[in-house]
Protein backbone atom coordinates (compact mmCIF):
# COMPACT_ATOMS: atom_id res chain seq x y z
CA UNK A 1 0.00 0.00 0.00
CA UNK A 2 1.07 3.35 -1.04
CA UNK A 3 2.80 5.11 2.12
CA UNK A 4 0.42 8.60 1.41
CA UNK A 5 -2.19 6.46 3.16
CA UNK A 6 -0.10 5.86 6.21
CA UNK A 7 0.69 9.36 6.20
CA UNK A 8 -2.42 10.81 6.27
CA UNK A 9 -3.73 8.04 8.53
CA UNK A 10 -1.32 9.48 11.05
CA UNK A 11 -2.30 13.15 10.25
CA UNK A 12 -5.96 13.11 10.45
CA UNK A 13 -5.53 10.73 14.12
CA UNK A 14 -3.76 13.63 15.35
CA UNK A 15 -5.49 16.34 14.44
CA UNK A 16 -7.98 15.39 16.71
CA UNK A 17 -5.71 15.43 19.31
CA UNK A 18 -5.24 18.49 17.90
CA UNK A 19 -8.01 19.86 18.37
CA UNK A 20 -8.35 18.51 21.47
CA UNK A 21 -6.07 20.71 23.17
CA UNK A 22 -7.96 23.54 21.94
CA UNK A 23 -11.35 22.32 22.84
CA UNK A 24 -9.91 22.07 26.41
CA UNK A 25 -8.56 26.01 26.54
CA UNK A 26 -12.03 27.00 25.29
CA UNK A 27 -13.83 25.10 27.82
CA UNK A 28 -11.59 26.48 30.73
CA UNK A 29 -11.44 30.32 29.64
CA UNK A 30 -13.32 30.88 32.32
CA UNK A 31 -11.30 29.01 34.56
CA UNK A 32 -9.64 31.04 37.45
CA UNK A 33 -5.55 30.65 36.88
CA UNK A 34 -6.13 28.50 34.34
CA UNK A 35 -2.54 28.37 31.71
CA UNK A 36 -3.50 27.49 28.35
CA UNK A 37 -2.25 24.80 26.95
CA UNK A 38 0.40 24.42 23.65
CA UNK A 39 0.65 22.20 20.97
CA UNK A 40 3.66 20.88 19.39
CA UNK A 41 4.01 18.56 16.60
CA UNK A 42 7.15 16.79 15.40
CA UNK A 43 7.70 14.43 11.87
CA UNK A 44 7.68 10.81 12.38
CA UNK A 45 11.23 8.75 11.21
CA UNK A 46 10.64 7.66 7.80
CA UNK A 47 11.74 4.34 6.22
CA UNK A 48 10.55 0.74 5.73
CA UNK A 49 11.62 -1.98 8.64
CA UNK A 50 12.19 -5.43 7.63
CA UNK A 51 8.94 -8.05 8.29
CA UNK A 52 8.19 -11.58 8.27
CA UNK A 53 9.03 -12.86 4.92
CA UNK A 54 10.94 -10.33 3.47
CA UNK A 55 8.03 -8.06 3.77
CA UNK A 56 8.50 -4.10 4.00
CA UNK A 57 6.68 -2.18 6.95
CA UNK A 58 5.80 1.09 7.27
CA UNK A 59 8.53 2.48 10.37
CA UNK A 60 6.68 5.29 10.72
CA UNK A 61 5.69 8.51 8.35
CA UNK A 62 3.59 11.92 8.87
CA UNK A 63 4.03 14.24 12.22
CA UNK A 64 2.49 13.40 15.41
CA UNK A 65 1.82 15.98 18.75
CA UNK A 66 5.17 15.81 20.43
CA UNK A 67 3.76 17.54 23.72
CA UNK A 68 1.46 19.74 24.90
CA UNK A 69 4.02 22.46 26.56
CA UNK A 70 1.96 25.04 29.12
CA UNK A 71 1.69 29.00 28.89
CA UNK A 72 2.50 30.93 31.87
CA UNK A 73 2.36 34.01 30.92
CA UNK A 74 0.07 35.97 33.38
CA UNK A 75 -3.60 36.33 32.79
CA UNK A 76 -5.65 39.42 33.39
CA UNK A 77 -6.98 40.19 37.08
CA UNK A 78 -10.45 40.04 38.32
CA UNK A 79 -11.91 41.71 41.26
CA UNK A 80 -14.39 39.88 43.73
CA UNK A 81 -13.60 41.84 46.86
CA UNK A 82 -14.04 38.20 48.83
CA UNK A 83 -11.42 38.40 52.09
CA UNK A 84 -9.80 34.99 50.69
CA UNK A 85 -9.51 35.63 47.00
CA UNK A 86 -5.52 36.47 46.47
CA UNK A 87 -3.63 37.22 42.77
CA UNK A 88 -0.18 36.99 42.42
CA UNK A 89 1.22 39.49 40.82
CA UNK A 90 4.20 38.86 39.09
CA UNK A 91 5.98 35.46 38.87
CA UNK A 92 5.24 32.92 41.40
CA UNK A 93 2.92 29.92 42.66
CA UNK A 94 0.89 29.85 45.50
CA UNK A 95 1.90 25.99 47.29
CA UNK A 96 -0.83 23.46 48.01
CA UNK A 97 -0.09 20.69 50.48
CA UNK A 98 -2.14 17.69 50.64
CA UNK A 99 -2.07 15.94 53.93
CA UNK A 100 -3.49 12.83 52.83
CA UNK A 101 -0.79 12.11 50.44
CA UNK A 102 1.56 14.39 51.36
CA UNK A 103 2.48 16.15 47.23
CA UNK A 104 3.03 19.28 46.99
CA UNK A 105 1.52 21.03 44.19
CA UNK A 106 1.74 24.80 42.95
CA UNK A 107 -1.18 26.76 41.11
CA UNK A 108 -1.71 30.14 40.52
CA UNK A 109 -5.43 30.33 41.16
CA UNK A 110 -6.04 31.78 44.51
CA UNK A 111 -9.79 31.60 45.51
CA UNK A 112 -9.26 29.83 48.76
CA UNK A 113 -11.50 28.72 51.66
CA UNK A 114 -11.45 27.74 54.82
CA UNK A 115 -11.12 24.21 55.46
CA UNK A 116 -11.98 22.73 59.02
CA UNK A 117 -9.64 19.94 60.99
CA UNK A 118 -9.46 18.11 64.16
CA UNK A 119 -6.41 17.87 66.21
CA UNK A 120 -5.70 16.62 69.69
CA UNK A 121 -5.63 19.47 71.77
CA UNK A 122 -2.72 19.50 74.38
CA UNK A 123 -2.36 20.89 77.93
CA UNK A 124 -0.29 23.49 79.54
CA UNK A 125 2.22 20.78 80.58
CA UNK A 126 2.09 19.43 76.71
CA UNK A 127 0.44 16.44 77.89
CA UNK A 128 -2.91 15.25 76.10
CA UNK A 129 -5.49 16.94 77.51
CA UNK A 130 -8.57 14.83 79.52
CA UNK A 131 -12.11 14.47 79.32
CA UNK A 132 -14.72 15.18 81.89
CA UNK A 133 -14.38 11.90 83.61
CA UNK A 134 -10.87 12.87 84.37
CA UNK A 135 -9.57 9.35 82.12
CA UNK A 136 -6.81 10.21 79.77
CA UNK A 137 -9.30 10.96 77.05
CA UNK A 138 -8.07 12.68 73.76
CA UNK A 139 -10.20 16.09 73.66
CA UNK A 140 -10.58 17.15 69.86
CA UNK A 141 -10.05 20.95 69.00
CA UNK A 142 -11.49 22.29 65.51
CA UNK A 143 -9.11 24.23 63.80
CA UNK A 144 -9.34 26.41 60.48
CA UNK A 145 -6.73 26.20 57.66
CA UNK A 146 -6.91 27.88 54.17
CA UNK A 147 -7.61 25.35 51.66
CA UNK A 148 -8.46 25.33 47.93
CA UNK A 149 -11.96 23.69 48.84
CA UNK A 150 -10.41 20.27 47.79
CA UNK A 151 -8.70 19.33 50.63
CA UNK A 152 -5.39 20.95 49.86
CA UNK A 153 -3.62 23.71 52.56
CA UNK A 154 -2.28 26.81 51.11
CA UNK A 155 1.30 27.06 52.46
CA UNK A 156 2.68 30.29 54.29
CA UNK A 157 5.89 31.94 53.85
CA UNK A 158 7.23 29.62 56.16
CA UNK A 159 6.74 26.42 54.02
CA UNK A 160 4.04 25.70 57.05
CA UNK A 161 -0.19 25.02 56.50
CA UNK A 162 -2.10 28.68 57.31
CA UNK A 163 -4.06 28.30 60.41
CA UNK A 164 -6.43 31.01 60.06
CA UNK A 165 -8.49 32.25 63.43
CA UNK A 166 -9.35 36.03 61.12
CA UNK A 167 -10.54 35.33 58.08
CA UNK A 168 -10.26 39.34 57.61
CA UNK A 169 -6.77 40.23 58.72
CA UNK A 170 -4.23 39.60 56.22
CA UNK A 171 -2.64 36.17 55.83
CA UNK A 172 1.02 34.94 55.28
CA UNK A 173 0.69 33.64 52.10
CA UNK A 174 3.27 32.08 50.24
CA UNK A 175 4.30 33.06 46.75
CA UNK A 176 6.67 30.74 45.76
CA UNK A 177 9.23 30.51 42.08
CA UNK A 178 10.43 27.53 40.47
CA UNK A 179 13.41 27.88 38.71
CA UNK A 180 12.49 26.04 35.30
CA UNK A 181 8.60 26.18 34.57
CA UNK A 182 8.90 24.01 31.41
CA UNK A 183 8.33 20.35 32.25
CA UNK A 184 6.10 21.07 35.37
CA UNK A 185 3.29 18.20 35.03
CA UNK A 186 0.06 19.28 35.02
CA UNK A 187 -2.38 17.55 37.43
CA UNK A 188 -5.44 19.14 37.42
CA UNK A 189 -7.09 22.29 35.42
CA UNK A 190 -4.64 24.70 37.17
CA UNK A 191 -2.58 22.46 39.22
CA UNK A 192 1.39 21.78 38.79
CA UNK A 193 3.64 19.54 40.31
CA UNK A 194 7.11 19.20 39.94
CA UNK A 195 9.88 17.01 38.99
CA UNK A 196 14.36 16.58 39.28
CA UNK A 197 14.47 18.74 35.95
CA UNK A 198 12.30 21.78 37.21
CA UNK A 199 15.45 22.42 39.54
CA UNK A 200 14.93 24.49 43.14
CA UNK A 201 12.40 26.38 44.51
CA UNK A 202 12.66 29.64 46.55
CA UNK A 203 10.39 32.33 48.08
CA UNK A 204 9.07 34.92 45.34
CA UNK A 205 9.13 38.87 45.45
CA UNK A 206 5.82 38.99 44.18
CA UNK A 207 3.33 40.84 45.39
CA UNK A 208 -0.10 39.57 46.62
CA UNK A 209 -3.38 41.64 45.48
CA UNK A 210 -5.92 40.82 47.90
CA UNK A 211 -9.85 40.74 47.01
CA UNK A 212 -8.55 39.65 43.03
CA UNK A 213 -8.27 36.95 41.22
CA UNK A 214 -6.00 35.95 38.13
CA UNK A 215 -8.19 35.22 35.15
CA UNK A 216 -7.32 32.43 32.45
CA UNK A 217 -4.64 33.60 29.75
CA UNK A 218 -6.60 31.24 27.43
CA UNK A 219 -7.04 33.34 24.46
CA UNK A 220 -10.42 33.34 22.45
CA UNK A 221 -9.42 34.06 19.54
CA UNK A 222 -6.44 32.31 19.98
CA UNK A 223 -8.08 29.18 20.57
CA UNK A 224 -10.68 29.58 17.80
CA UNK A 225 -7.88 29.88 15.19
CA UNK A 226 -6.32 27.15 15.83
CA UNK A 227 -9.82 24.82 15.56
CA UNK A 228 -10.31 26.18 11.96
CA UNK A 229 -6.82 24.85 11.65
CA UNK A 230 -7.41 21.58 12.97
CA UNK A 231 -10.58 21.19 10.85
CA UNK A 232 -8.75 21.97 7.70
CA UNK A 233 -5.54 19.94 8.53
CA UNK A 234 -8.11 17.08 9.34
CA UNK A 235 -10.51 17.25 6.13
CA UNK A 236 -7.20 17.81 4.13
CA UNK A 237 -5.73 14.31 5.70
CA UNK A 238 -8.85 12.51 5.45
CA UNK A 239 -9.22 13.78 1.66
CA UNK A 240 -5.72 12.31 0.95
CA UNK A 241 -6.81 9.00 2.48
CA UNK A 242 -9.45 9.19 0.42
CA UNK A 243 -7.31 9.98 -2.81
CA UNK A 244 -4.78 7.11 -1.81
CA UNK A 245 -7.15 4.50 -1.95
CA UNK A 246 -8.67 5.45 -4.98
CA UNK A 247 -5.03 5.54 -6.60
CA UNK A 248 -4.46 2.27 -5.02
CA UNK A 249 -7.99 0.78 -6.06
CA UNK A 250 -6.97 2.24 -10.02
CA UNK A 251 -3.69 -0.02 -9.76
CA UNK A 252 -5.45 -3.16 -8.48
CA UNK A 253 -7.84 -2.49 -11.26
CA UNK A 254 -4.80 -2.49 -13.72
CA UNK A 255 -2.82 -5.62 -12.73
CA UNK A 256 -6.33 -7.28 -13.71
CA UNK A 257 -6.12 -6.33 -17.13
């Protein structure tokens, strides 16, 4: 078989991963620090690899999405004047712990909340404190940290869960940087974590703007452009499958002759 078919087999399969990617940004622009995603493609090694038989394979022809690399350029601010809504602005994460599992993500979308836990509460001595009965009962004590509503604490300056007893006073955030962005692994709609080639991490000189939040830098029009593109790329590959077989049908035709 003619190796155009393989080719645009391969192009039209990922165009609509393709457009994929796009469909995604469109369907988060509203998404609070949302970074759009990127797509890159890269050509496919071409050549035939030796089969059973003698027989010639296809090793691989056509372009196929690489990655999908992450924009994090900052998106516009939106006021909400709500006492736990914080933008960063500038560069910088805010640093979500997860005490279940204990990872460590980073996001830039701050609309936090206040997330309730029980600890043991200890006495003056730093003994466990006792219940009524005067047995060495553990007494529970509610506390408040600032969460992102999913379980996760926001991390302080300090590297340290916020225990928050004012929701109105102003809060030791953390605004952390990472010293290489690319390659951060994205784990939810605005969530990062990192790996050994993102390098350190250190506390950020960005600035905090309370009562804000930082919009998606998903771009519209942007995003809309690149679908048209996908849909032509796409009819365009499924066309040459199309033109392939018939060229291959005319030469089966013509060995019958």
């Amino acid at each position: 078989m003619i190796q155009a078919f393989y080719s645009a087999a391969v192009g039209a399969q990922q165009q609509m991963r393709h457009l994929d990617v796009h469909g995604n940004n469109i369907a988060n622009v509203n998404t609070y620090g949302f970074k759009a995603q990127m797509p890159a493609f890269q050509t496919l090694m071409y050549g035939m690899l030796g089969g059973a038989d003698g027989n010639q394979l296809p090793k691989g022809s056509g372009s196929a999405l690489a990655l999908t690399g992450s924009d994090f350029s900052s998106g516009p601010l939106e006021q909400t004047d709500r006492d736990l809504d914080y933008a960063i602005v500038g560069d910088g994460f805010f640093a979500l712990y997860d005490p279940t599992s204990g990872e460590v993500s980073f996001t830039r979308d701050g609309s936090f909340t206040l997330s309730p836990l029980q600890v043991e509460q200890q006495a003056d001595d730093g003994t466990q404190g006792t219940g009524d009965n005067g047995a060495q009962e553990p007494v529970l004590e509610t506390r408040y940290y600032l969460s992102d509503g999913e379980g996760r604490q926001v991390l302080g300056a300090d590297g340290y869960p916020i225990e928050v007893t004012d929701p109105s006073a102003d809060l030791p955030i953390g605004v952390f940087a990472i010293q290489y962005q690319d390659g951060l692994e994205r784990v939810g709609s605005g969530r990062f974590v990192m790996n050994a080639k993102n390098g350190s991490v250190w506390a950020s000189t960005a600035k905090l703007q309370r009562g804000y939040l930082e919009s998606s830098n998903a771009d519209l029009a942007t995003e809309l452009t690149g679908v048209i593109e996908a849909q032509r790329s796409y009819s365009y590959a499924l066309k040459m499958v199309t033109t392939a077989d018939e060229v291959e049908t005319t030469v089966n035709g013509l060995a019958n002759v």
